[in-house]
N, C-alpha and C. Protein backbone atom coordinates (compact mmCIF):
# COMPACT_ATOMS: atom_id res chain seq x y z
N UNK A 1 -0.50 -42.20 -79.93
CA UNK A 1 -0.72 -42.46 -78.53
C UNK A 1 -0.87 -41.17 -77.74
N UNK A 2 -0.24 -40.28 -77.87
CA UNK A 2 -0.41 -38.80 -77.41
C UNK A 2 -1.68 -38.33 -77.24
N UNK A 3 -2.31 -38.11 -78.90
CA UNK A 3 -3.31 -37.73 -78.39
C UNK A 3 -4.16 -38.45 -78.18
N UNK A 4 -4.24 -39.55 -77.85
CA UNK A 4 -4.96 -40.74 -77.27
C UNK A 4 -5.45 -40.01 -75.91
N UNK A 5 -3.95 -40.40 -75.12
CA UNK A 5 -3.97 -39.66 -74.01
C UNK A 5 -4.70 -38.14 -73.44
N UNK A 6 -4.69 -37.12 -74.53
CA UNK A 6 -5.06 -35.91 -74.73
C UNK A 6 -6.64 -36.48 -74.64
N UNK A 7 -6.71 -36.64 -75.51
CA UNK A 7 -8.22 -36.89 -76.01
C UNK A 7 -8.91 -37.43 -74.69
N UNK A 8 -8.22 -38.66 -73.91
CA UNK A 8 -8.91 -38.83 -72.71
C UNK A 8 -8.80 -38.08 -71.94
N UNK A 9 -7.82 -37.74 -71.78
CA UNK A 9 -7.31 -36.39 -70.24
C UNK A 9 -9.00 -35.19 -70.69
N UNK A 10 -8.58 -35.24 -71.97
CA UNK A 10 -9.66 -33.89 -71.81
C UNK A 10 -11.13 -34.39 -71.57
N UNK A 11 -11.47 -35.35 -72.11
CA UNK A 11 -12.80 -35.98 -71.61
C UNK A 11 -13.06 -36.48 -70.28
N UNK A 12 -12.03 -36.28 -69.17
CA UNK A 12 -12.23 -36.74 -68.21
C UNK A 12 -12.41 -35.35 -67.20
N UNK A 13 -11.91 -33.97 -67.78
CA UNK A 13 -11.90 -33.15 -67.30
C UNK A 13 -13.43 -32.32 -67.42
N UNK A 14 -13.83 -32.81 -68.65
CA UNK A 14 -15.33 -32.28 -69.13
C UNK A 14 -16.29 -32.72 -68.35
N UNK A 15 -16.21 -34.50 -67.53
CA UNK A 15 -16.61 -34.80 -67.23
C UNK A 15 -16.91 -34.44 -65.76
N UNK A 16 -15.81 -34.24 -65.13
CA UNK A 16 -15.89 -33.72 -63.94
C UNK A 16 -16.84 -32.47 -63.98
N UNK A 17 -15.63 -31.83 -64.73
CA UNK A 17 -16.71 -30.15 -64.52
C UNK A 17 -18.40 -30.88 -64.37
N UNK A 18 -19.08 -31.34 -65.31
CA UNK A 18 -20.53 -31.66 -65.88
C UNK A 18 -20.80 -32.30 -64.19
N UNK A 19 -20.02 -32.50 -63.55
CA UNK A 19 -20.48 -33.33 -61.99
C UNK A 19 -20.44 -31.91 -61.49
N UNK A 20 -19.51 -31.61 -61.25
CA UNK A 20 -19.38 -30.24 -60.49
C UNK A 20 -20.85 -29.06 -60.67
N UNK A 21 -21.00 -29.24 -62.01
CA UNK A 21 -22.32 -28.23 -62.21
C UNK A 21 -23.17 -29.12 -61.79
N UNK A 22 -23.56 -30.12 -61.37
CA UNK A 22 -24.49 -31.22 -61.17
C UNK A 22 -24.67 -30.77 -59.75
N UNK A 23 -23.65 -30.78 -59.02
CA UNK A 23 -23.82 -30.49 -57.86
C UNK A 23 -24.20 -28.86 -57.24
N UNK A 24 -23.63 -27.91 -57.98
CA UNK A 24 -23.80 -26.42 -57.90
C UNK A 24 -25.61 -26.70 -57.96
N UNK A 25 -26.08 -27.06 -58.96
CA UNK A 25 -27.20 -26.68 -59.33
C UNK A 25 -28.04 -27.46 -58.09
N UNK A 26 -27.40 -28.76 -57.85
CA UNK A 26 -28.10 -29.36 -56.57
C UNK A 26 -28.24 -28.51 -55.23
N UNK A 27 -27.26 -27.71 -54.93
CA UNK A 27 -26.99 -26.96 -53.83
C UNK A 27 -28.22 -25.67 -54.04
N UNK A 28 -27.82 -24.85 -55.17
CA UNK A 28 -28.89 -24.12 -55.64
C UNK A 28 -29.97 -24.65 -55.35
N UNK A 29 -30.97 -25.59 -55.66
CA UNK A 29 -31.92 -26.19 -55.13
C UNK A 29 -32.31 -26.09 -53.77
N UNK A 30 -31.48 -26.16 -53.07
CA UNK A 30 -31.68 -26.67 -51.61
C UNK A 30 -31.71 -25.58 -50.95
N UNK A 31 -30.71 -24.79 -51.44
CA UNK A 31 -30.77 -23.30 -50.59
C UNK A 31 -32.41 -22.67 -50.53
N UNK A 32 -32.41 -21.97 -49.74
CA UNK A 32 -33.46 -20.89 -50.07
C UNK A 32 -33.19 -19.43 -50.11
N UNK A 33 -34.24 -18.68 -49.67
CA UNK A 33 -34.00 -17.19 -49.85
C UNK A 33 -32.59 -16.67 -48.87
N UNK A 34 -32.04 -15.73 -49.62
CA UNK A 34 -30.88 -15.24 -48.53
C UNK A 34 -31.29 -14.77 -47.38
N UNK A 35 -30.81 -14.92 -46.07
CA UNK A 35 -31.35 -14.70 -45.14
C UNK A 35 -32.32 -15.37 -43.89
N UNK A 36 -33.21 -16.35 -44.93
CA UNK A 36 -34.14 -17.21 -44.56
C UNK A 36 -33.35 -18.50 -43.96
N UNK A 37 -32.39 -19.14 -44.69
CA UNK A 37 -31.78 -20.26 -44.07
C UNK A 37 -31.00 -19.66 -43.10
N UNK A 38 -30.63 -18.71 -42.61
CA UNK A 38 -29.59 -18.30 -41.64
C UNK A 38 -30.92 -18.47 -40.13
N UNK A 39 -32.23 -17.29 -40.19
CA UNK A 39 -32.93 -17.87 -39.29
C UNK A 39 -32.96 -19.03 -38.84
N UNK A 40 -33.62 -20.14 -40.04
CA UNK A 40 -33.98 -21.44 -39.71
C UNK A 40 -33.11 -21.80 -39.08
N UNK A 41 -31.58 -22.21 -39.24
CA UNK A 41 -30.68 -22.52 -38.63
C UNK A 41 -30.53 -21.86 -37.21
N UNK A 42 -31.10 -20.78 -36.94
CA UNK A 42 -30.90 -20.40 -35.34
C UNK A 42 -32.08 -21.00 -34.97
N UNK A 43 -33.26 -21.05 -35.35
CA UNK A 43 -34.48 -21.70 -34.85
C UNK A 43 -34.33 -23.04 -34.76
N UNK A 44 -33.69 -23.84 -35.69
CA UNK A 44 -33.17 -25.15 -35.36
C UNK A 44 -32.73 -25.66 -34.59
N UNK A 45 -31.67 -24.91 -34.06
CA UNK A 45 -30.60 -25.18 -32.78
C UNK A 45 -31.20 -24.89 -31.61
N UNK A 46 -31.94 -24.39 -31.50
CA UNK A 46 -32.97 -24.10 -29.98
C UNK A 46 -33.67 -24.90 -30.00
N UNK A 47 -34.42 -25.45 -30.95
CA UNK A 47 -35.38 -26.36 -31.50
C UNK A 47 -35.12 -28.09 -30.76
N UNK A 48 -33.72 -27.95 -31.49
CA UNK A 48 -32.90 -29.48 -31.57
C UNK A 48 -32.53 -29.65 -29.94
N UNK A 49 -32.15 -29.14 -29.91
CA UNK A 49 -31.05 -29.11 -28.42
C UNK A 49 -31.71 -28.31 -27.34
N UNK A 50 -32.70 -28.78 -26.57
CA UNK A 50 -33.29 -28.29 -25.57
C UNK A 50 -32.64 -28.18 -24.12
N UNK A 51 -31.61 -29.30 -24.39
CA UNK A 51 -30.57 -29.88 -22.91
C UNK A 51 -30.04 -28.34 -22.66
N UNK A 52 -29.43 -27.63 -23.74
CA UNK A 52 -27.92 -27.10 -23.15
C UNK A 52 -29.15 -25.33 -22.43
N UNK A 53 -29.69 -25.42 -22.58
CA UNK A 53 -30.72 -24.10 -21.98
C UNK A 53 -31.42 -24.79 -20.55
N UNK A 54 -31.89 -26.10 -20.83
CA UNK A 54 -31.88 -27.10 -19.35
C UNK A 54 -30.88 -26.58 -18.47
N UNK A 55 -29.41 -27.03 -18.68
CA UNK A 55 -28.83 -27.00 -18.32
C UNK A 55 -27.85 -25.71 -17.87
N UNK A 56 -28.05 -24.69 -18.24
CA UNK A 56 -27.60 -23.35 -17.72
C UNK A 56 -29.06 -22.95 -16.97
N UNK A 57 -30.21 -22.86 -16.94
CA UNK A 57 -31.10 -22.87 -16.18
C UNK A 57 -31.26 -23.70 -15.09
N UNK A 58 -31.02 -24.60 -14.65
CA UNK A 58 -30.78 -25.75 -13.32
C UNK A 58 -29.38 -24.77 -12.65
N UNK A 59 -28.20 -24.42 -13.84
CA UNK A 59 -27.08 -24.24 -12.39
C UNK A 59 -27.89 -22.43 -12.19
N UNK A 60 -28.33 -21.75 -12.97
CA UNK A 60 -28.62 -20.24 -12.68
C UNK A 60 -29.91 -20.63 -11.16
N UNK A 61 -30.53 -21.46 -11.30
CA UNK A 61 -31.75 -21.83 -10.12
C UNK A 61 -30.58 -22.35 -8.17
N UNK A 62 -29.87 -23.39 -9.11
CA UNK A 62 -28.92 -23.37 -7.99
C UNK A 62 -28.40 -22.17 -7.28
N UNK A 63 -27.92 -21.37 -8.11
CA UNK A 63 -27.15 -20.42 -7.53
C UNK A 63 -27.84 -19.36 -6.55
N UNK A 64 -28.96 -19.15 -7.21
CA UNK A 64 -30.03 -18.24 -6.50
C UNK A 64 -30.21 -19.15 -5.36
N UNK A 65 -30.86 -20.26 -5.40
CA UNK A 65 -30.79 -21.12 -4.17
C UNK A 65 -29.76 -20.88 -3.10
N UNK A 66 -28.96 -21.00 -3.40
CA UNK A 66 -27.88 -21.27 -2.47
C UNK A 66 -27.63 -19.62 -1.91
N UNK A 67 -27.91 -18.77 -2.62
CA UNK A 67 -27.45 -17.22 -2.28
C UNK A 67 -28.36 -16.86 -1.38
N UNK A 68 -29.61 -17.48 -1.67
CA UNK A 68 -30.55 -17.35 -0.51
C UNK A 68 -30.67 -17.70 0.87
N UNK A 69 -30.26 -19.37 0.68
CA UNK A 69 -30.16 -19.95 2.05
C UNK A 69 -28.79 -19.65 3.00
N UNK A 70 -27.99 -18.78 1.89
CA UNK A 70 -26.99 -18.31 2.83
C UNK A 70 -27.46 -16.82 3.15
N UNK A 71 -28.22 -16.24 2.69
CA UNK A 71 -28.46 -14.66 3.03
C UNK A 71 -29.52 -15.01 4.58
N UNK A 72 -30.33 -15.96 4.46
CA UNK A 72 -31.16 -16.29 5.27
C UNK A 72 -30.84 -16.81 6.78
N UNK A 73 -29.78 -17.64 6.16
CA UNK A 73 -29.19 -18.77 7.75
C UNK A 73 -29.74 -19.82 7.93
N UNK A 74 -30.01 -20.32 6.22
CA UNK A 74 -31.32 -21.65 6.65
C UNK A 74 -30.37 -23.08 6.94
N UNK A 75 -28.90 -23.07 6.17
CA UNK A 75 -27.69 -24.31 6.86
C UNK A 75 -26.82 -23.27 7.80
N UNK A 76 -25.96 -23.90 8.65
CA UNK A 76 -25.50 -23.24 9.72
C UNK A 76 -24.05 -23.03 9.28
N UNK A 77 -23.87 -24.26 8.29
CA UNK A 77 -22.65 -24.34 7.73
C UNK A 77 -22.40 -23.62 6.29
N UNK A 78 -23.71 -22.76 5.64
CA UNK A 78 -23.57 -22.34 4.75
C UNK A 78 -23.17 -21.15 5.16
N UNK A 79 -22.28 -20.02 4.46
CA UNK A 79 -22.33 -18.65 4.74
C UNK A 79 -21.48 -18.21 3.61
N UNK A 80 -21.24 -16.81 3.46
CA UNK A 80 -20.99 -16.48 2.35
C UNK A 80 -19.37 -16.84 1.73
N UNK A 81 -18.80 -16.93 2.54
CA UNK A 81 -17.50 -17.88 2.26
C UNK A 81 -17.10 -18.60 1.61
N UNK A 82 -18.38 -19.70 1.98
CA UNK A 82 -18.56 -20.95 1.53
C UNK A 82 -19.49 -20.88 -0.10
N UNK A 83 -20.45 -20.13 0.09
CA UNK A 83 -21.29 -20.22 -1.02
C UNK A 83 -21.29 -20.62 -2.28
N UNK A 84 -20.23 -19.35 -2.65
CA UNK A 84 -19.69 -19.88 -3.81
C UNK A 84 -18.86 -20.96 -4.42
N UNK A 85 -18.14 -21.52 -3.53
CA UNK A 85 -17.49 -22.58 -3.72
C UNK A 85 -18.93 -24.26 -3.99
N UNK A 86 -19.80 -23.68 -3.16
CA UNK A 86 -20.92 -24.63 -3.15
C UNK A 86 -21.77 -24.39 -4.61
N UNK A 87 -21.63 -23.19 -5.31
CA UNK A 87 -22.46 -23.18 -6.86
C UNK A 87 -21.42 -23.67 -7.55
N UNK A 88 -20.26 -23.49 -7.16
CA UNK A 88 -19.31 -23.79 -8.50
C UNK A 88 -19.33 -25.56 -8.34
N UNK A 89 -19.09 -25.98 -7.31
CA UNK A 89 -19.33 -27.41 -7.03
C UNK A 89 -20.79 -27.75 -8.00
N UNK A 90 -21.71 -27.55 -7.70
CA UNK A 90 -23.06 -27.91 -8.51
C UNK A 90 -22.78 -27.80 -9.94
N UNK A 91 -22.31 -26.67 -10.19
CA UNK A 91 -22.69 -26.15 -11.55
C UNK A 91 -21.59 -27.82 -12.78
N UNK A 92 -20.26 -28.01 -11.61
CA UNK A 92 -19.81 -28.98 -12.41
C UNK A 92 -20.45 -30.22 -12.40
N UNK A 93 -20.98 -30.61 -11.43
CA UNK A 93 -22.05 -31.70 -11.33
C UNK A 93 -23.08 -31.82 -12.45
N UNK A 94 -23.57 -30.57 -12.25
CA UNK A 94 -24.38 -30.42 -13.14
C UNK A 94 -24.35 -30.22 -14.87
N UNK A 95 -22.83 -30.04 -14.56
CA UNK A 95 -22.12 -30.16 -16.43
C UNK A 95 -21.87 -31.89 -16.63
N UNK A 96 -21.70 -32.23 -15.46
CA UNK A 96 -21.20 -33.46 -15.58
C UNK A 96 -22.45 -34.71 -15.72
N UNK A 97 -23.45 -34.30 -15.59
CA UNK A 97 -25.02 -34.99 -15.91
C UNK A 97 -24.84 -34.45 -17.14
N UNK A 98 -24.95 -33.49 -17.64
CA UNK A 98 -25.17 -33.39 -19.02
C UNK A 98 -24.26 -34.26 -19.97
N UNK A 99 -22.67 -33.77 -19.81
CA UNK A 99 -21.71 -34.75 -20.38
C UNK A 99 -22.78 -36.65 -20.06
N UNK A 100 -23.28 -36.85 -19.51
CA UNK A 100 -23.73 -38.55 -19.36
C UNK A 100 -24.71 -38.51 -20.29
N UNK A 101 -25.41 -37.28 -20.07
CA UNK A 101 -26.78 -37.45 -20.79
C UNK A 101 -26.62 -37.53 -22.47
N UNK A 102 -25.61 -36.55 -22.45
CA UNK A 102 -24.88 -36.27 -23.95
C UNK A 102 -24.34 -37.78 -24.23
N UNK A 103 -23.67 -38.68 -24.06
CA UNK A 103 -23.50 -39.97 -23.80
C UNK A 103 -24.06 -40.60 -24.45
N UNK A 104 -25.33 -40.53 -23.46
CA UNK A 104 -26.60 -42.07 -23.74
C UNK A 104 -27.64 -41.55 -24.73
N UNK A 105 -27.75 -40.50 -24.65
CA UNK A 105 -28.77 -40.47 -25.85
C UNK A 105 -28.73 -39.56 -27.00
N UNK A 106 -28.42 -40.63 -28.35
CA UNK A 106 -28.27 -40.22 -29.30
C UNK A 106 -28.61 -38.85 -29.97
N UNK A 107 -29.92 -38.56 -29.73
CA UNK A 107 -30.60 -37.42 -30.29
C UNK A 107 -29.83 -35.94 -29.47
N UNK A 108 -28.86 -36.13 -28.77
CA UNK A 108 -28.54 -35.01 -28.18
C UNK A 108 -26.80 -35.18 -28.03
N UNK A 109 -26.48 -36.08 -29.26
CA UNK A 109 -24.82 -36.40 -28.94
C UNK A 109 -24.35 -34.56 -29.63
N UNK A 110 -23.17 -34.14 -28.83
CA UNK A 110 -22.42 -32.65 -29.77
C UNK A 110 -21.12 -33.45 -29.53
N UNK A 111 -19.92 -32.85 -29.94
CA UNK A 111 -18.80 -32.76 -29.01
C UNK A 111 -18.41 -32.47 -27.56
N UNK A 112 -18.01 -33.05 -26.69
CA UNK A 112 -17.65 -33.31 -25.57
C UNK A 112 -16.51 -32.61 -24.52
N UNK A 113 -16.03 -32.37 -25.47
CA UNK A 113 -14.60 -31.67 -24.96
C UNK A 113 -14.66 -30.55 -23.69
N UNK A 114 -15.35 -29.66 -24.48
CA UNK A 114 -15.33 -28.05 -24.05
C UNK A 114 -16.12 -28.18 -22.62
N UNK A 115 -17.30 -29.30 -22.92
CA UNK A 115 -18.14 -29.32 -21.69
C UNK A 115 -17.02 -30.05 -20.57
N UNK A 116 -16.31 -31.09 -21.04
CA UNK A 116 -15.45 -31.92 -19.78
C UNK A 116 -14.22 -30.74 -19.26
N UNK A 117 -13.82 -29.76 -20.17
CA UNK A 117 -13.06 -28.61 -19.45
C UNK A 117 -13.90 -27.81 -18.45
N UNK A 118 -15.24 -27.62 -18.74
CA UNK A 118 -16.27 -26.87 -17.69
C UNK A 118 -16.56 -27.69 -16.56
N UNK A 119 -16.41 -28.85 -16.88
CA UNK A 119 -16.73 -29.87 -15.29
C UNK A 119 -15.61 -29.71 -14.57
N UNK A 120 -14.69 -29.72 -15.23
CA UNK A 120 -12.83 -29.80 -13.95
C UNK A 120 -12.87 -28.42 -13.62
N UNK A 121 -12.95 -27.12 -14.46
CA UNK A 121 -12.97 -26.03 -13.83
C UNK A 121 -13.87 -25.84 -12.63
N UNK A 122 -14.76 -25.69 -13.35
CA UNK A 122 -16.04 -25.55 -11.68
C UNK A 122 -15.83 -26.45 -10.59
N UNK A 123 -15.22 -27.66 -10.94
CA UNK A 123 -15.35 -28.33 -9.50
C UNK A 123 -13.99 -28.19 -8.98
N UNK A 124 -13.04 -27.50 -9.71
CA UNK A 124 -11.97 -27.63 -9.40
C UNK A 124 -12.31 -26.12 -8.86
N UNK A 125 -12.29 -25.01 -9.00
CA UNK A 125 -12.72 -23.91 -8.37
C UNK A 125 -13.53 -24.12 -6.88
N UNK A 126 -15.31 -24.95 -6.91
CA UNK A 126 -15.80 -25.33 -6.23
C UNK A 126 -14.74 -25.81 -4.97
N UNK A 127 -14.53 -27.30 -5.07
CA UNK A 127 -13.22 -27.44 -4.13
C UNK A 127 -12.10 -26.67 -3.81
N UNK A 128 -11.59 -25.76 -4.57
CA UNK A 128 -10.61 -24.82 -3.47
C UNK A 128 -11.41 -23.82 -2.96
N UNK A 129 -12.74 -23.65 -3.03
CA UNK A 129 -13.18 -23.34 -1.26
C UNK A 129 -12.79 -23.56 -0.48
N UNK A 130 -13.20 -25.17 -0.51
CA UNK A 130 -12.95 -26.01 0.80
C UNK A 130 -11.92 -26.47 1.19
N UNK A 131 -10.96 -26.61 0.27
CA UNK A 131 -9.52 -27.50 0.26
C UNK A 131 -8.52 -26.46 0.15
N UNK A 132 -8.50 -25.64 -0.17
CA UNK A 132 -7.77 -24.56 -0.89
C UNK A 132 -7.08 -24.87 -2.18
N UNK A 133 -6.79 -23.50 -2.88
CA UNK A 133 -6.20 -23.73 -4.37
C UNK A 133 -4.70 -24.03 -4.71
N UNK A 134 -4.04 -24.57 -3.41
CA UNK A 134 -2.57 -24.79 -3.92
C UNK A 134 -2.95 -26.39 -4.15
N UNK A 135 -4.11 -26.86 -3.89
CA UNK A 135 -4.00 -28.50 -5.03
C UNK A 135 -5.00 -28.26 -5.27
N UNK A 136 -6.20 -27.97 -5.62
CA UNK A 136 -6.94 -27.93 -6.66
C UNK A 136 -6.67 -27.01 -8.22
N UNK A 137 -5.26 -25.95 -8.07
CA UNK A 137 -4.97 -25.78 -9.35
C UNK A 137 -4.40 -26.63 -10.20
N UNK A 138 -3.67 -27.34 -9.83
CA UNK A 138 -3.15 -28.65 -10.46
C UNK A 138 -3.54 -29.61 -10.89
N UNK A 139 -4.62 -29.62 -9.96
CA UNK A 139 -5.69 -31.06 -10.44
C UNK A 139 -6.56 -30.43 -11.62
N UNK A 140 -6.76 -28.84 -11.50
CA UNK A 140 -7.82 -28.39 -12.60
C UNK A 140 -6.53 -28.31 -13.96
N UNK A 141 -5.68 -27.97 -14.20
CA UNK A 141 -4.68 -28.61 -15.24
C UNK A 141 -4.77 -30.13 -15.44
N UNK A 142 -4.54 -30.67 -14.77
CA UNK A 142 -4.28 -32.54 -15.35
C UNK A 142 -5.74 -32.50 -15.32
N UNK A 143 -7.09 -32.31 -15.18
CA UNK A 143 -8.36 -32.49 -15.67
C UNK A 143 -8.75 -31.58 -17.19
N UNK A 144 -8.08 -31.29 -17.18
CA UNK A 144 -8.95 -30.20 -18.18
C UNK A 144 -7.36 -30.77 -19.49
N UNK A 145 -6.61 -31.83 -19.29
CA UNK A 145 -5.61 -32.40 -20.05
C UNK A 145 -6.74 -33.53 -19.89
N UNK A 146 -7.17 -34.45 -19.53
CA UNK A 146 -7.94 -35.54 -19.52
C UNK A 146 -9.07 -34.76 -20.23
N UNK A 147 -9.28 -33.94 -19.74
CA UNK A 147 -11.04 -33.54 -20.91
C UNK A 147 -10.72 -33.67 -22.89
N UNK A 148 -9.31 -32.94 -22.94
CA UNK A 148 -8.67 -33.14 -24.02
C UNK A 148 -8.91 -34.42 -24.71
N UNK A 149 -8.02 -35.03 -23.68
CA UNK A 149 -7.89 -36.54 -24.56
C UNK A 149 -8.98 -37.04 -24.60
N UNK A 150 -9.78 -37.30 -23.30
CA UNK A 150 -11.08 -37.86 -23.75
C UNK A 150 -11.86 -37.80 -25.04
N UNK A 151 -11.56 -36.16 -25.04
CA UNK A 151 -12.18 -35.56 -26.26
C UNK A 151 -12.00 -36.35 -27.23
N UNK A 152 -10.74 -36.35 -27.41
CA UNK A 152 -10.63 -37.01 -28.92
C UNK A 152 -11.15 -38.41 -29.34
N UNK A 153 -10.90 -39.03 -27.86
CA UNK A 153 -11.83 -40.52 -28.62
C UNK A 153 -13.17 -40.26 -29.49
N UNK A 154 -13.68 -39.25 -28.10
CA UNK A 154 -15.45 -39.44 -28.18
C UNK A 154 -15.89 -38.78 -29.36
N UNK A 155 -14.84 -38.00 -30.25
CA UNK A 155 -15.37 -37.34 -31.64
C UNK A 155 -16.26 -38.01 -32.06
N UNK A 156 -17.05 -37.77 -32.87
CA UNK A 156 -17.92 -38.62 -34.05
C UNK A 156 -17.18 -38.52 -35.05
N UNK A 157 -16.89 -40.03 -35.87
CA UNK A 157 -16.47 -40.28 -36.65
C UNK A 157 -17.50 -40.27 -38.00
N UNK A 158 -17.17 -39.77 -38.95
CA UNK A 158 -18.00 -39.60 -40.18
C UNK A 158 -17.38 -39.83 -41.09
């Protein structure tokens, strides 16, 4: 009975290995030249994901916007005071369309998290312009604890 046991133990170990090289050699296959898949993979990601360059380009257009119409005097209520509190307001808005967009359409789902900490910061910054920061720091803590948890539902499960 021993080497029953032996005899299988070791045929089951041969067997594996023979998968294991099955797969090495599969991988081998797939790879290409050193160097070459590292490009592709940066060309990919620019490729794939057009949103997140959208989307730092819309708040960089805002900001110039707004730096303007306050250098100018084109709102009466804009001035430099205020300004910034008015890009940081946008810019979370504008994280916060993306987080929806990221949402609804599949072809552009990532993880969620990091972006829902960038929406409570900026708007939480944004608003203590206007409100001041002895309650908007607090609220940007318990938001950026909700971006957390959220997070974790919205993982993709695989």
């Amino acid at each position: 009975m021993c080497v029953g046991f032996a005899v299988r133990h070791s045929e089951r170990r041969q067997t594996v290995s023979e998968q294991d090289y099955r797969r090495r050699d599969e991988k081998e296959e797939k790879e290409e030249k050193p160097g070459q898949g590292r490009e592709q993979t940066r060309e990919e990601k620019w490729t794939r994901d057009p949103l997140g360059g959208l989307i730092w380009g819309l708040i960089i257009i805002l900001a110039g916007l707004t730096l303007v119409a306050a250098n100018l005097g084109t709102f009466p209520w804009l001035t430099w005071d205020n300004a910034w509190a008015l890009i940081f307001i946008g810019a979370g808005l504008i994280f916060l369309l993306e987080v929806v967009i990221r949402l609804i359409m599949p072809a552009y789902r990532r993880p969620l998290a990091g972006r829902l900490v960038l929406v409570f910061v900026a708007l939480g910054l944004g608003l203590g312009g206007f409100i001041g920061f002895e309650l908007t720091w607090p609220l940007i803590i318990v938001g950026i604890g909700v971006a957390i948890a959220v997070g974790a539902f919205l993982r993709p499960r695989f």
